[in-house]
N, C-alpha and C. Protein backbone atom coordinates (compact mmCIF):
# COMPACT_ATOMS: atom_id res chain seq x y z
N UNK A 1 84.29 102.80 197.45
CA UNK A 1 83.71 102.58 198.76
C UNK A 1 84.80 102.50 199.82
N UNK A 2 86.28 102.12 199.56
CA UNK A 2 87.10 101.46 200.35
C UNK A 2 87.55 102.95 200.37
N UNK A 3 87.77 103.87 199.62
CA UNK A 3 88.24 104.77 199.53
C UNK A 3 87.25 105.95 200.71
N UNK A 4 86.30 105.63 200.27
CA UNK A 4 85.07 106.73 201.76
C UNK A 4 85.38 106.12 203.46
N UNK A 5 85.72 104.56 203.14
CA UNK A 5 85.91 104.18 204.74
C UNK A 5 87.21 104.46 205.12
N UNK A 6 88.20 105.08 204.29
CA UNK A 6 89.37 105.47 204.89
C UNK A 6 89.60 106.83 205.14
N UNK A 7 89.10 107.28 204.44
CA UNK A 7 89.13 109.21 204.45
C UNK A 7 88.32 109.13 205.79
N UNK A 8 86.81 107.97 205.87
CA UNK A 8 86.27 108.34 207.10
C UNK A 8 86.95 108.25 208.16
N UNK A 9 87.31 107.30 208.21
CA UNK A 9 88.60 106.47 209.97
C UNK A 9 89.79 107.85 210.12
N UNK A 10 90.16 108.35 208.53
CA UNK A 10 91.26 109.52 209.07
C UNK A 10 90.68 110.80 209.56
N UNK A 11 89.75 111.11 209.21
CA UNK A 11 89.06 112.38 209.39
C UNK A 11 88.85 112.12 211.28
N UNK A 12 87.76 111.34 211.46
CA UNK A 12 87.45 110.40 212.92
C UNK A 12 88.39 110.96 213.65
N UNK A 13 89.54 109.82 213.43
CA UNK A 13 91.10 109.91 214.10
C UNK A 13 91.84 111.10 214.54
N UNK A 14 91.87 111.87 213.41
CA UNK A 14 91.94 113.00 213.41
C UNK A 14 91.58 114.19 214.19
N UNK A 15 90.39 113.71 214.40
CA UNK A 15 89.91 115.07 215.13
C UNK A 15 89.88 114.29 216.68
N UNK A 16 89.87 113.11 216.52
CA UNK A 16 89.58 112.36 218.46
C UNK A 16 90.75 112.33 218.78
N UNK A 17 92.00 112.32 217.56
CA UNK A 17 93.30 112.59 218.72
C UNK A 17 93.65 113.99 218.75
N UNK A 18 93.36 115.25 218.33
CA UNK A 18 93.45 116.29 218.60
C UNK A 18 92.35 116.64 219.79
N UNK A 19 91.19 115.84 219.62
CA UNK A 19 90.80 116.25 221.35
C UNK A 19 91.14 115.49 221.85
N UNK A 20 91.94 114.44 221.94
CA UNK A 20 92.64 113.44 223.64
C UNK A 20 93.72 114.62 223.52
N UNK A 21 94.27 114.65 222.85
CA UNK A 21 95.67 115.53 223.35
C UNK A 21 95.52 116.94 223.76
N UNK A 22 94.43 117.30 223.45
CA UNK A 22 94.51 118.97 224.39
C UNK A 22 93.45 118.51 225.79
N UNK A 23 92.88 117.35 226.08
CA UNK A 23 92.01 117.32 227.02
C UNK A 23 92.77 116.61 228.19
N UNK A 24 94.33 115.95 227.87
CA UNK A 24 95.38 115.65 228.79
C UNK A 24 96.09 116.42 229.56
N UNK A 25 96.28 116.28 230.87
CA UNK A 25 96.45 117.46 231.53
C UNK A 25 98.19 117.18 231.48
N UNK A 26 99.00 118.13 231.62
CA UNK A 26 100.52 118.77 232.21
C UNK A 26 101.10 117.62 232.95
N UNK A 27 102.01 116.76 232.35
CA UNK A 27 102.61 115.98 233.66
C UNK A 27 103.80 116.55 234.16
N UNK A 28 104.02 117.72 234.11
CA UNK A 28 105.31 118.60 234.54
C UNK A 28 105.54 119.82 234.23
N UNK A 29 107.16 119.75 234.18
CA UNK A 29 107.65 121.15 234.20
C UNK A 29 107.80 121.16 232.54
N UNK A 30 107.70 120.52 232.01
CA UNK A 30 108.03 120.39 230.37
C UNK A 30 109.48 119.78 229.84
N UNK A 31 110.93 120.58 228.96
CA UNK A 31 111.93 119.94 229.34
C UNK A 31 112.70 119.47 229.85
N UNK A 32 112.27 120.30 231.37
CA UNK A 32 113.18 120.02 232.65
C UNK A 32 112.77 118.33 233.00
N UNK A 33 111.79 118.02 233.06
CA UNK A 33 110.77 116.58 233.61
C UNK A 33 110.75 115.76 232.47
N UNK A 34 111.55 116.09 231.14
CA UNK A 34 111.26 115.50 230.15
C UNK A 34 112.28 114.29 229.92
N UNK A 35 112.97 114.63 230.27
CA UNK A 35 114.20 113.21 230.75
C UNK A 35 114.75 113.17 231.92
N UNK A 36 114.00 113.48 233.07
CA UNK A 36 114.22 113.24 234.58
C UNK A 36 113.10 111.63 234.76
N UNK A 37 112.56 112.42 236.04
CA UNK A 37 111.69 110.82 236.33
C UNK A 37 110.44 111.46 235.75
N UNK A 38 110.03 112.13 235.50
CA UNK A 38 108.71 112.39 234.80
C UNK A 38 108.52 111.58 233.33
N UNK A 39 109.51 111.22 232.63
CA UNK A 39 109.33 110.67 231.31
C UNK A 39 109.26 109.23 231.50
N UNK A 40 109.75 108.76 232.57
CA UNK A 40 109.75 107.31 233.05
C UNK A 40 108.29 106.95 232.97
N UNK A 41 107.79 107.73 233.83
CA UNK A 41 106.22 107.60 233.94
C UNK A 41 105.32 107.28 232.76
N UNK A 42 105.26 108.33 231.78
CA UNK A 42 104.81 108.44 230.62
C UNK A 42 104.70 107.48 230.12
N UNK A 43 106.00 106.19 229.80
CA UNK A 43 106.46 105.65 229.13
C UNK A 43 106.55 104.37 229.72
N UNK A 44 106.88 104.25 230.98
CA UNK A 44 107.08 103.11 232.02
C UNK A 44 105.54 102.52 231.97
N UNK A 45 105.97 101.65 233.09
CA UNK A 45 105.03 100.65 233.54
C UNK A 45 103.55 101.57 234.26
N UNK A 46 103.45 102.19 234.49
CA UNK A 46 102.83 102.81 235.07
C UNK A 46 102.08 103.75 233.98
N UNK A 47 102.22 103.80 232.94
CA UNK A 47 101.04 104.32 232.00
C UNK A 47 100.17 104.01 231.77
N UNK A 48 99.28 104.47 231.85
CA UNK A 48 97.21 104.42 232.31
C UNK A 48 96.83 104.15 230.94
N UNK A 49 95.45 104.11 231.19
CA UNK A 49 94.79 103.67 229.77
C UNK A 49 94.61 104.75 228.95
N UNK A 50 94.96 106.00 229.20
CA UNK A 50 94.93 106.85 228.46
C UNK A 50 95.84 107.40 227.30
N UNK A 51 96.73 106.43 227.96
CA UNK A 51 98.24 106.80 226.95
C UNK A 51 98.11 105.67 225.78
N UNK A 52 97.63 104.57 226.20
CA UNK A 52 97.12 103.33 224.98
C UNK A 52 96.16 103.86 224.32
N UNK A 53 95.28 104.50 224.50
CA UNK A 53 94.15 104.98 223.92
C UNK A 53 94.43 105.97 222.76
N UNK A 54 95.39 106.63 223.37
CA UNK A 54 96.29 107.90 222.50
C UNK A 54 96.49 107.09 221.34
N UNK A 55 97.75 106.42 221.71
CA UNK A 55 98.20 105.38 220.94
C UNK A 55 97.69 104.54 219.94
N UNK A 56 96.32 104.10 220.06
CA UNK A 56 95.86 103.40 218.84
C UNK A 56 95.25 104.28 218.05
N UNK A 57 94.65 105.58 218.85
CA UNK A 57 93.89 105.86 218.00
C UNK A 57 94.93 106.65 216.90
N UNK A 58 96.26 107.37 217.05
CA UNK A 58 97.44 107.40 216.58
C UNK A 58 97.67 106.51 215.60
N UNK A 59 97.43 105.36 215.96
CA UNK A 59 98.11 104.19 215.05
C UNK A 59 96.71 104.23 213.96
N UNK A 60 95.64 104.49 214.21
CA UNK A 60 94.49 104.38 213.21
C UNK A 60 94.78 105.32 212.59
N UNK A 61 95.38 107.02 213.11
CA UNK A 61 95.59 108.08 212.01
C UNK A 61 96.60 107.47 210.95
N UNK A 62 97.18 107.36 211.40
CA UNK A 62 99.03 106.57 210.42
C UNK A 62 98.31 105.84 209.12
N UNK A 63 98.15 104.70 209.84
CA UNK A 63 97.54 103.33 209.05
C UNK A 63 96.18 103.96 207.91
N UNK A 64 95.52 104.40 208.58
CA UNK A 64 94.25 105.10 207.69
C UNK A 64 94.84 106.06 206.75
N UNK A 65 95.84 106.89 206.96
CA UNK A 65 96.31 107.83 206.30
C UNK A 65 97.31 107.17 204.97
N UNK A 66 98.00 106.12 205.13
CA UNK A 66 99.23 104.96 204.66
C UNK A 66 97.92 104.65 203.64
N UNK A 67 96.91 103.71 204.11
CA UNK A 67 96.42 103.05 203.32
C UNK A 67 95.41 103.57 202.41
N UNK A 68 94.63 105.02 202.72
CA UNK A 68 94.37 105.77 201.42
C UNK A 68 95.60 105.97 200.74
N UNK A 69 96.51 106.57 200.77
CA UNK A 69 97.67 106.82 199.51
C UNK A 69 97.67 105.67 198.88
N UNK A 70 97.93 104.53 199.49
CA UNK A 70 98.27 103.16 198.79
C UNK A 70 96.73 102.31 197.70
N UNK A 71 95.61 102.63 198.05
CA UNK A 71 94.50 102.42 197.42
C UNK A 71 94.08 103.56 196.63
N UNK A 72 94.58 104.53 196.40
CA UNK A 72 94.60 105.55 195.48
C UNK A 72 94.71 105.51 194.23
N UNK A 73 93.97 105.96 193.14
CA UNK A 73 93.89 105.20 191.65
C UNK A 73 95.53 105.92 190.90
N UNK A 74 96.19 107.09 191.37
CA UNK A 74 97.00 107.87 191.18
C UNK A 74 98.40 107.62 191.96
N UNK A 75 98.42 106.84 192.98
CA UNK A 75 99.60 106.67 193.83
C UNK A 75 100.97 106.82 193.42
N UNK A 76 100.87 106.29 192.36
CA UNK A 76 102.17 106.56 192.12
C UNK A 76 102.79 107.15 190.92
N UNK A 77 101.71 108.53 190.96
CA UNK A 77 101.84 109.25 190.15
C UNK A 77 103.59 110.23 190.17
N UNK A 78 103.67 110.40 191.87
CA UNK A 78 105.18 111.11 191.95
C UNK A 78 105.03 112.40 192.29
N UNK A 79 105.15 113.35 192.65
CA UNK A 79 104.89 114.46 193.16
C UNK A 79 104.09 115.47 192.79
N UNK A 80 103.09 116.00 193.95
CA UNK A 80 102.17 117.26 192.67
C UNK A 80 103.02 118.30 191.85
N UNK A 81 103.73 118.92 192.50
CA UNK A 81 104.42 119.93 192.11
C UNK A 81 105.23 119.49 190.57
N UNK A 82 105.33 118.17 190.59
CA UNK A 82 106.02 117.97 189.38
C UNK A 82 104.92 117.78 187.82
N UNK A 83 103.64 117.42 188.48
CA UNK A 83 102.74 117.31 187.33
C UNK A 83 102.36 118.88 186.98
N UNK A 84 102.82 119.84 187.68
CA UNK A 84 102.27 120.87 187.65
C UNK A 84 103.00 122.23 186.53
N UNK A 85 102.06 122.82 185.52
CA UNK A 85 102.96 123.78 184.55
C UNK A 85 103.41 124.84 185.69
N UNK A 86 105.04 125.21 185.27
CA UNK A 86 105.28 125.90 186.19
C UNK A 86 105.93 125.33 187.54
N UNK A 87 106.09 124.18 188.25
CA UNK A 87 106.11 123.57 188.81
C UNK A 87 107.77 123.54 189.22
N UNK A 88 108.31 122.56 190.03
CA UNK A 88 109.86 122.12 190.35
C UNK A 88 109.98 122.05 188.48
N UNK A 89 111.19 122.62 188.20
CA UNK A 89 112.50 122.17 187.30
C UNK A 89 111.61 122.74 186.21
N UNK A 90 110.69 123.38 186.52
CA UNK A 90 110.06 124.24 184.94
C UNK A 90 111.11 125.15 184.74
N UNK A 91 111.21 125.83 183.30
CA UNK A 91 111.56 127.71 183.15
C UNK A 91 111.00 128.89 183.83
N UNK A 92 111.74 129.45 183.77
CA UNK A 92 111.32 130.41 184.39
C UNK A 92 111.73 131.62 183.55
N UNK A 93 110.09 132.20 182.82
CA UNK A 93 110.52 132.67 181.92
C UNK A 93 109.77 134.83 182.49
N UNK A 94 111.28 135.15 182.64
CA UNK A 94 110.63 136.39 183.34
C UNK A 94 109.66 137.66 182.49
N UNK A 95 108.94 138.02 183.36
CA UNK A 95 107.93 138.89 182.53
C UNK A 95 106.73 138.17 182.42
N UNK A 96 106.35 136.86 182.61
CA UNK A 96 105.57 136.26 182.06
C UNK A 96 104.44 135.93 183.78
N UNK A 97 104.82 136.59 184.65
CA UNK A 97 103.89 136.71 185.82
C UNK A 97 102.78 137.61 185.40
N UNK A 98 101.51 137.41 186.18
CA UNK A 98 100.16 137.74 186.42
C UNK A 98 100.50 138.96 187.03
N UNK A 99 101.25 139.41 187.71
CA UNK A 99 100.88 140.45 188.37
C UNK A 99 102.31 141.74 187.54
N UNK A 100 102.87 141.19 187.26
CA UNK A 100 104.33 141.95 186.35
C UNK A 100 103.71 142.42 185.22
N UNK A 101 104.53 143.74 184.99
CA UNK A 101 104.13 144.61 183.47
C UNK A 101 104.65 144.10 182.58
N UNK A 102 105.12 143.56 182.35
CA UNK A 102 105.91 142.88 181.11
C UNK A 102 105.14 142.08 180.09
N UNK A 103 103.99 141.10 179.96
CA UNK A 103 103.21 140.36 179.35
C UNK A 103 102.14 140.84 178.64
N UNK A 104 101.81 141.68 178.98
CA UNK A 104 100.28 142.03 178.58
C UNK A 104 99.86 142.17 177.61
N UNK A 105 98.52 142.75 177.24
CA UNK A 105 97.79 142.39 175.89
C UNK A 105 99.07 143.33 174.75
């Protein structure tokens, strides 16, 4: 159950901070304004409720995302690629590809 309310909050998160962030308009020229006085703004005292809003819901992707891995019955299983035949630090035994002439019946 704990596991459906976190996939839910990331999924949520997910998609409400990909629409705050394309529905925010241009505060400049881009890198030119990006460490002039335009970044002051952003970041300063003068940031609106929209930039907090960003922000938690940010902090709900993180946290939601952190705490499924960590309630996961597998967590610390260690990398897919390593449970995998074929995988990091397998052989590599040539001829033996799906699509190469070398194997076949």
């Amino acid at each position: 159950m704990i596991q459906f309310l976190l996939y839910t909050v990331f999924s949520l998160s997910a998609l409400v901070l990909t629409l705050i962030i394309l529905l925010q308009e241009g505060k400049g020229g881009g890198l030119t304004d990006a460490f002039g006085s335009g970044g002051t703004e952003t970041f300063g005292v003068r940031a609106g409720g929209i930039n907090r809003f960003t922000f938690g819901v940010f902090a709900a992707f993180v946290l939601s995302a952190m705490a499924a891995h960590w309630t996961a019955k597998d967590a610390d299983s260690g990398s897919l690629m390593q449970n995998q035949p074929g995988g990091i630090g397998a052989p590599i035994n040539p001829g033996s590809g799906a699509g190469e002439g070398g194997g076949g019946n």
